[in-house]
C-alpha atoms as a PDB file:
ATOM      1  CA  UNK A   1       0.000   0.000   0.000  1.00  0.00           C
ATOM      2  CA  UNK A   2       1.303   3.247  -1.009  1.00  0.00           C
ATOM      3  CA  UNK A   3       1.359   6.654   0.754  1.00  0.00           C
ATOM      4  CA  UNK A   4      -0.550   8.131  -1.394  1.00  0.00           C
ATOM      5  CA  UNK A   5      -3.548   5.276  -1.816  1.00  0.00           C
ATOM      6  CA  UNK A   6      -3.234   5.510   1.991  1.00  0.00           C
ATOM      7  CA  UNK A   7      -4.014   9.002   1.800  1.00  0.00           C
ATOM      8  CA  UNK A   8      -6.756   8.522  -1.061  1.00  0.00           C
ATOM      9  CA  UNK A   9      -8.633   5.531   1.017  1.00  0.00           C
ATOM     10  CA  UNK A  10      -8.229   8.012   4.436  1.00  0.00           C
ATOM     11  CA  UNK A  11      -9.962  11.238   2.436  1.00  0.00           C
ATOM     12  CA  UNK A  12     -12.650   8.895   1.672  1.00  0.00           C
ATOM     13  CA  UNK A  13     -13.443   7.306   4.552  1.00  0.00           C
ATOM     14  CA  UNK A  14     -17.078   8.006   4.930  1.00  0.00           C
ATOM     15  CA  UNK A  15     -16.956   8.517   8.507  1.00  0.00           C
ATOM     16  CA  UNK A  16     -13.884  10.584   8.631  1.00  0.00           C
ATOM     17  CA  UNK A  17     -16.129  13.155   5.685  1.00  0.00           C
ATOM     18  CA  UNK A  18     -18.699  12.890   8.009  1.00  0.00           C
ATOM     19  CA  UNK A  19     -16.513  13.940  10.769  1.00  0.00           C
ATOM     20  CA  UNK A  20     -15.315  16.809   8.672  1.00  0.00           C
ATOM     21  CA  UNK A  21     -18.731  18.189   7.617  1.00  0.00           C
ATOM     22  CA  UNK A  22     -19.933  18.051  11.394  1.00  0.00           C
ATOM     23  CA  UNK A  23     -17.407  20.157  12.469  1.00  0.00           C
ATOM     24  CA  UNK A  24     -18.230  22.714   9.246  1.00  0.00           C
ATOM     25  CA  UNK A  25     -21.720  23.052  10.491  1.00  0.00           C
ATOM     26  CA  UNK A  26     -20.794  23.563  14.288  1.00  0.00           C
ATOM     27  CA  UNK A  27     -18.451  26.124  12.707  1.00  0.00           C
ATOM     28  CA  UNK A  28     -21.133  27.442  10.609  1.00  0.00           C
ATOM     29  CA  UNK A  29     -23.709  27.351  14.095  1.00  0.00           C
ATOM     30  CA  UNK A  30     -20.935  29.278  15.646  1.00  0.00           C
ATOM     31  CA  UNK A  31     -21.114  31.574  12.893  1.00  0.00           C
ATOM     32  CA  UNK A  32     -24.682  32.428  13.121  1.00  0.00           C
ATOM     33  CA  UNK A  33     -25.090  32.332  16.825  1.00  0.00           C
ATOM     34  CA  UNK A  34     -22.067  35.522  16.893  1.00  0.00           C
ATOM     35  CA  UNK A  35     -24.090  36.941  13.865  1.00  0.00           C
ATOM     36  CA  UNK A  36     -27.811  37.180  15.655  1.00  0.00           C
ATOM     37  CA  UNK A  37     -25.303  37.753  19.166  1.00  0.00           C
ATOM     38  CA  UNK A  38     -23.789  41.332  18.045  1.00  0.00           C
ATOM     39  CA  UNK A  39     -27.497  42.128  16.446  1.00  0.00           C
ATOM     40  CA  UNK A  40     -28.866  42.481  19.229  1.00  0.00           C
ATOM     41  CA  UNK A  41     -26.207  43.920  21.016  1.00  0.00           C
ATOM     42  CA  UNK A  42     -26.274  46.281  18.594  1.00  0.00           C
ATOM     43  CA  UNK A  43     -30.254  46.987  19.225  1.00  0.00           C
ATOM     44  CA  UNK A  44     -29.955  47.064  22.643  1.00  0.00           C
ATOM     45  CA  UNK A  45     -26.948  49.902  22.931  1.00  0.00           C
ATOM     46  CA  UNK A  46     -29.582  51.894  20.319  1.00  0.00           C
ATOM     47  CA  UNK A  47     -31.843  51.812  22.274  1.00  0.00           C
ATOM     48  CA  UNK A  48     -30.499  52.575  25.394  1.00  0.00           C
ATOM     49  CA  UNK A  49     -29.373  55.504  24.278  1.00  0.00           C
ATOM     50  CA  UNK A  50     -33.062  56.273  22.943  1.00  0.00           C
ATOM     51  CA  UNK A  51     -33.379  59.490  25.258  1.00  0.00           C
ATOM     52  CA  UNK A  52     -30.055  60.715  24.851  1.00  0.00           C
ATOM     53  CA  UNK A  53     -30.306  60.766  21.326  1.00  0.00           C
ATOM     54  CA  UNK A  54     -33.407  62.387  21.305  1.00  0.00           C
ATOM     55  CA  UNK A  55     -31.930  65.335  23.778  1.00  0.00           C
ATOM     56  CA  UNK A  56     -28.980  65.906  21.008  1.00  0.00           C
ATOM     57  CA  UNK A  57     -31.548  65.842  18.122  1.00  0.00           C
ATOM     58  CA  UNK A  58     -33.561  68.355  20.077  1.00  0.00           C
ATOM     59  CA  UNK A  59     -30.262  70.777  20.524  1.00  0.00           C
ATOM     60  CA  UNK A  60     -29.187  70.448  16.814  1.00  0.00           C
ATOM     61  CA  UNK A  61     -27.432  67.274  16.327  1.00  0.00           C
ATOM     62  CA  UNK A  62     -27.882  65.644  13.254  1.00  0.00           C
ATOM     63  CA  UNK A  63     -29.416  62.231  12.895  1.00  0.00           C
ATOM     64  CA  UNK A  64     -26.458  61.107  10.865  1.00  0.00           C
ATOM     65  CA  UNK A  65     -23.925  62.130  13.475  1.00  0.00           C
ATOM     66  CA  UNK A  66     -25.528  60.045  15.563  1.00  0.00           C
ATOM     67  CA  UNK A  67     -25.535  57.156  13.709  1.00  0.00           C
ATOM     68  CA  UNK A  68     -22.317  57.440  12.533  1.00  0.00           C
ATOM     69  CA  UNK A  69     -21.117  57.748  16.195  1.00  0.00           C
ATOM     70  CA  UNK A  70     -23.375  54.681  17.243  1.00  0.00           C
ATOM     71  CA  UNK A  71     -22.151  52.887  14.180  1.00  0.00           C
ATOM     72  CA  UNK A  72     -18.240  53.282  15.032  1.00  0.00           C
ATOM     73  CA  UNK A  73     -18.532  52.286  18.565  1.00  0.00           C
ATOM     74  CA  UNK A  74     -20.311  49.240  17.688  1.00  0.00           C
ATOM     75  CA  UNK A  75     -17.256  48.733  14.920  1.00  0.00           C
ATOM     76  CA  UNK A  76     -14.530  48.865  17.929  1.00  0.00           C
ATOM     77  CA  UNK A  77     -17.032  46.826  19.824  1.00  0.00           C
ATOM     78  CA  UNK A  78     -17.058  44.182  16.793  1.00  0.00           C
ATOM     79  CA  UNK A  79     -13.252  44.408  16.058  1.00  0.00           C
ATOM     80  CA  UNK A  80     -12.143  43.905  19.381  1.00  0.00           C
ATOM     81  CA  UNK A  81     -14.743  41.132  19.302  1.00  0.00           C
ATOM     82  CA  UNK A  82     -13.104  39.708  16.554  1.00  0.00           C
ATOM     83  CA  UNK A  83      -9.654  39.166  17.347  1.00  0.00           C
ATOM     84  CA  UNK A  84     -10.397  37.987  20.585  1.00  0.00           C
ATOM     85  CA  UNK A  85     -12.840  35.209  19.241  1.00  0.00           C
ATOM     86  CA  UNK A  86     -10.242  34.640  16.156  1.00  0.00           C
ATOM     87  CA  UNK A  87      -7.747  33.968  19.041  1.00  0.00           C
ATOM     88  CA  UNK A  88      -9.784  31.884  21.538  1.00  0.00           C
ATOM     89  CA  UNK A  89     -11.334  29.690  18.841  1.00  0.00           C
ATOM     90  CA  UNK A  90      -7.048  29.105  17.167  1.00  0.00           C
ATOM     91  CA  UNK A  91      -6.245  28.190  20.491  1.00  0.00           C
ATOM     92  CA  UNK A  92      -8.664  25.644  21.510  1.00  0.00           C
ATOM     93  CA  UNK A  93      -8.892  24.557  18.069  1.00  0.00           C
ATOM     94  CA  UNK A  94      -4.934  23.573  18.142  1.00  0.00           C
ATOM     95  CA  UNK A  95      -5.341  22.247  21.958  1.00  0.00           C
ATOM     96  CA  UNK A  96      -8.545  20.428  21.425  1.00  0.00           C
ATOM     97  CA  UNK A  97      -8.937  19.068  17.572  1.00  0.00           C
ATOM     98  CA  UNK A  98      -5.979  17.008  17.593  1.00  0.00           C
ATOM     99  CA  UNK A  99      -7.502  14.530  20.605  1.00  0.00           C
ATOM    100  CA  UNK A 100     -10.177  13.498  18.704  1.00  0.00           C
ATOM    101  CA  UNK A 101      -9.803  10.496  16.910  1.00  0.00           C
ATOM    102  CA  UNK A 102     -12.492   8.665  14.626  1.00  0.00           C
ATOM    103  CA  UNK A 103     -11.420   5.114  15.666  1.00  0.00           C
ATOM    104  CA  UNK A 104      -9.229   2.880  17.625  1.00  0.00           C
ATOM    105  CA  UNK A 105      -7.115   1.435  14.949  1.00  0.00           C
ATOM    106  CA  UNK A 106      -3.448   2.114  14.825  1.00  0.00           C
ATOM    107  CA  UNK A 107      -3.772   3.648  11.442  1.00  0.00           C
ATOM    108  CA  UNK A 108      -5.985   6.254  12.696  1.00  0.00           C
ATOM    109  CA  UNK A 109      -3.708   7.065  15.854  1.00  0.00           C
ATOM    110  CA  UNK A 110      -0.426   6.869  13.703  1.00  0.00           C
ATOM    111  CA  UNK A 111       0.755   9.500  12.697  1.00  0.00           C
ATOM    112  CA  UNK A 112      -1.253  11.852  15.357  1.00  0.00           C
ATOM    113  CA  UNK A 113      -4.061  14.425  14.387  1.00  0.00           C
ATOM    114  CA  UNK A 114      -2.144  17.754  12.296  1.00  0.00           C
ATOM    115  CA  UNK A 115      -3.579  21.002  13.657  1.00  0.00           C
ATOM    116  CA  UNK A 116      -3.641  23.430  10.120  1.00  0.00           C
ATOM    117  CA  UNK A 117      -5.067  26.962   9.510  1.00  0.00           C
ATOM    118  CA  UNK A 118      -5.377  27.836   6.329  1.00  0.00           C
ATOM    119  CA  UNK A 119      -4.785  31.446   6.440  1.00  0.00           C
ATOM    120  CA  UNK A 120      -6.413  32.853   3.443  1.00  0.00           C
ATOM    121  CA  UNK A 121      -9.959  30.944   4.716  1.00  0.00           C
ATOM    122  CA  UNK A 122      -9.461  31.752   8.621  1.00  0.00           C
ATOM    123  CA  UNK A 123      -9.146  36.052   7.244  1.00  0.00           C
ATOM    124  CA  UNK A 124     -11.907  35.436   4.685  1.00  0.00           C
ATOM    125  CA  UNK A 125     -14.534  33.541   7.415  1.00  0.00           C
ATOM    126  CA  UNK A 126     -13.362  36.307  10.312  1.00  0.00           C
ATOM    127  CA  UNK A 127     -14.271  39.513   7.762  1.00  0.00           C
ATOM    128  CA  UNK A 128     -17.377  38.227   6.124  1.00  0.00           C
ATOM    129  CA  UNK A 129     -18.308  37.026   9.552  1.00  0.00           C
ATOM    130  CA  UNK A 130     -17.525  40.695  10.938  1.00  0.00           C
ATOM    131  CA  UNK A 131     -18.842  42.131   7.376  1.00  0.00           C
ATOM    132  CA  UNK A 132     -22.538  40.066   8.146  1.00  0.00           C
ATOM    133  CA  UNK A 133     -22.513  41.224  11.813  1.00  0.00           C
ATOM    134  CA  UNK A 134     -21.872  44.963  10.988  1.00  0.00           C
ATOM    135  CA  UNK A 135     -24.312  45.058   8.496  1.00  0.00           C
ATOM    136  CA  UNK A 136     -27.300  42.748  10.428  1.00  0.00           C
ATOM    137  CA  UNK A 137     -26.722  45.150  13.247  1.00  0.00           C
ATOM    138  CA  UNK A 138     -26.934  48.234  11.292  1.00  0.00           C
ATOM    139  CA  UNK A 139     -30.377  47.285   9.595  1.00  0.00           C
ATOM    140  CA  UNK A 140     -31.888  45.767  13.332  1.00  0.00           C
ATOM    141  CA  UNK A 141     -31.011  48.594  14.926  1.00  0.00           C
ATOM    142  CA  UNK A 142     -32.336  51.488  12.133  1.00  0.00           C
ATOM    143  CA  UNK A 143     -35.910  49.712  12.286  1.00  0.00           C
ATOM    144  CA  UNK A 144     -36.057  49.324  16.021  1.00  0.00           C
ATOM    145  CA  UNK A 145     -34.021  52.186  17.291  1.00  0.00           C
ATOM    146  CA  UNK A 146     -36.334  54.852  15.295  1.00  0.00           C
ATOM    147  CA  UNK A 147     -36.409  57.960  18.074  1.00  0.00           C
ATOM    148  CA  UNK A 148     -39.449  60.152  18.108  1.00  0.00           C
ATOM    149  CA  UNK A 149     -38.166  63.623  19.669  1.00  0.00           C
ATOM    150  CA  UNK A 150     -41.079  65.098  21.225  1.00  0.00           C
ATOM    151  CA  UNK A 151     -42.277  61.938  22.499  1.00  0.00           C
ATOM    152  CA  UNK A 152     -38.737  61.299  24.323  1.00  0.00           C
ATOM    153  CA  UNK A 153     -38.350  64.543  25.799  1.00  0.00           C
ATOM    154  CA  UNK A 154     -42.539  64.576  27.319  1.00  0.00           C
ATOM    155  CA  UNK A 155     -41.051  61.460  29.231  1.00  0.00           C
ATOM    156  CA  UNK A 156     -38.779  62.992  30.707  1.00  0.00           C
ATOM    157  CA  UNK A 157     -40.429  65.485  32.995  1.00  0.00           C
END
């Protein structure tokens, strides 16, 4: 048996694909759960700030001031965010991945479990995941952050 039929008979072990696409969708879970996560983070800190707003639209602010200020705090909020998660998820991924095994056989303990990052995918999921987040946050929080002035500042005395 050669090294590379080896390799061509491992690759398509069914349970070893199955393995592999398990662990895509708990990525892709992961994914989602950070995506709906930082939406509503991002609703919540809108409204929040619901009277304050209303107080600096009242004194000549303009609305797009304020969302642009709202919008780059939540951006440091998301970046920061980011590279913590990015870092977190490399280093359990390297501590944790390599323990699993799919069987008991020596030819699936020998040679032990390679921990690889593929750079160009790890900077493409981290941006589009940051990218979706921005953008779903943006859109919750414009349709449920919508400040009536007048009505703001009556609840207030």
């Amino acid at each position: 048996l050669t090294e590379a039929r080896a390799q061509s008979l491992a690759l398509g072990d069914p349970l070893r694909s199955g393995f592999a696409q398990e662990l895509g969708i708990g990525a892709l879970v992961a994914l989602l759960v950070v995506v709906i996560n930082f939406a509503m983070h991002f609703l919540a800190a809108a409204r929040n700030r619901a009277t304050q707003y209303a107080i600096m639209r009242a004194n000549g602010v303009p609305q797009s001031t304020l969302r642009n200020a709202l919008i780059a705090e939540q951006i440091a909020v998301l970046i920061s965010g980011l590279i913590a998660g990015t870092l977190i998820g490399v280093a359990v991924g390297w501590a944790v991945l390599p323990v699993f095994h799919i069987g008991n056989d020596p030819t699936d303990l020998i040679p032990p479990s390679l921990f690889h990052i593929d750079a160009l995918t790890l900077s493409g999921v981290v941006l589009g995941t940051g990218a979706l987040a921005l953008l779903t946050g943006v859109m919750v929080a414009a349709r449920g952050s919508r400040v009536h002035v007048m009505n703001a500042i009556r609840a207030l005395s």
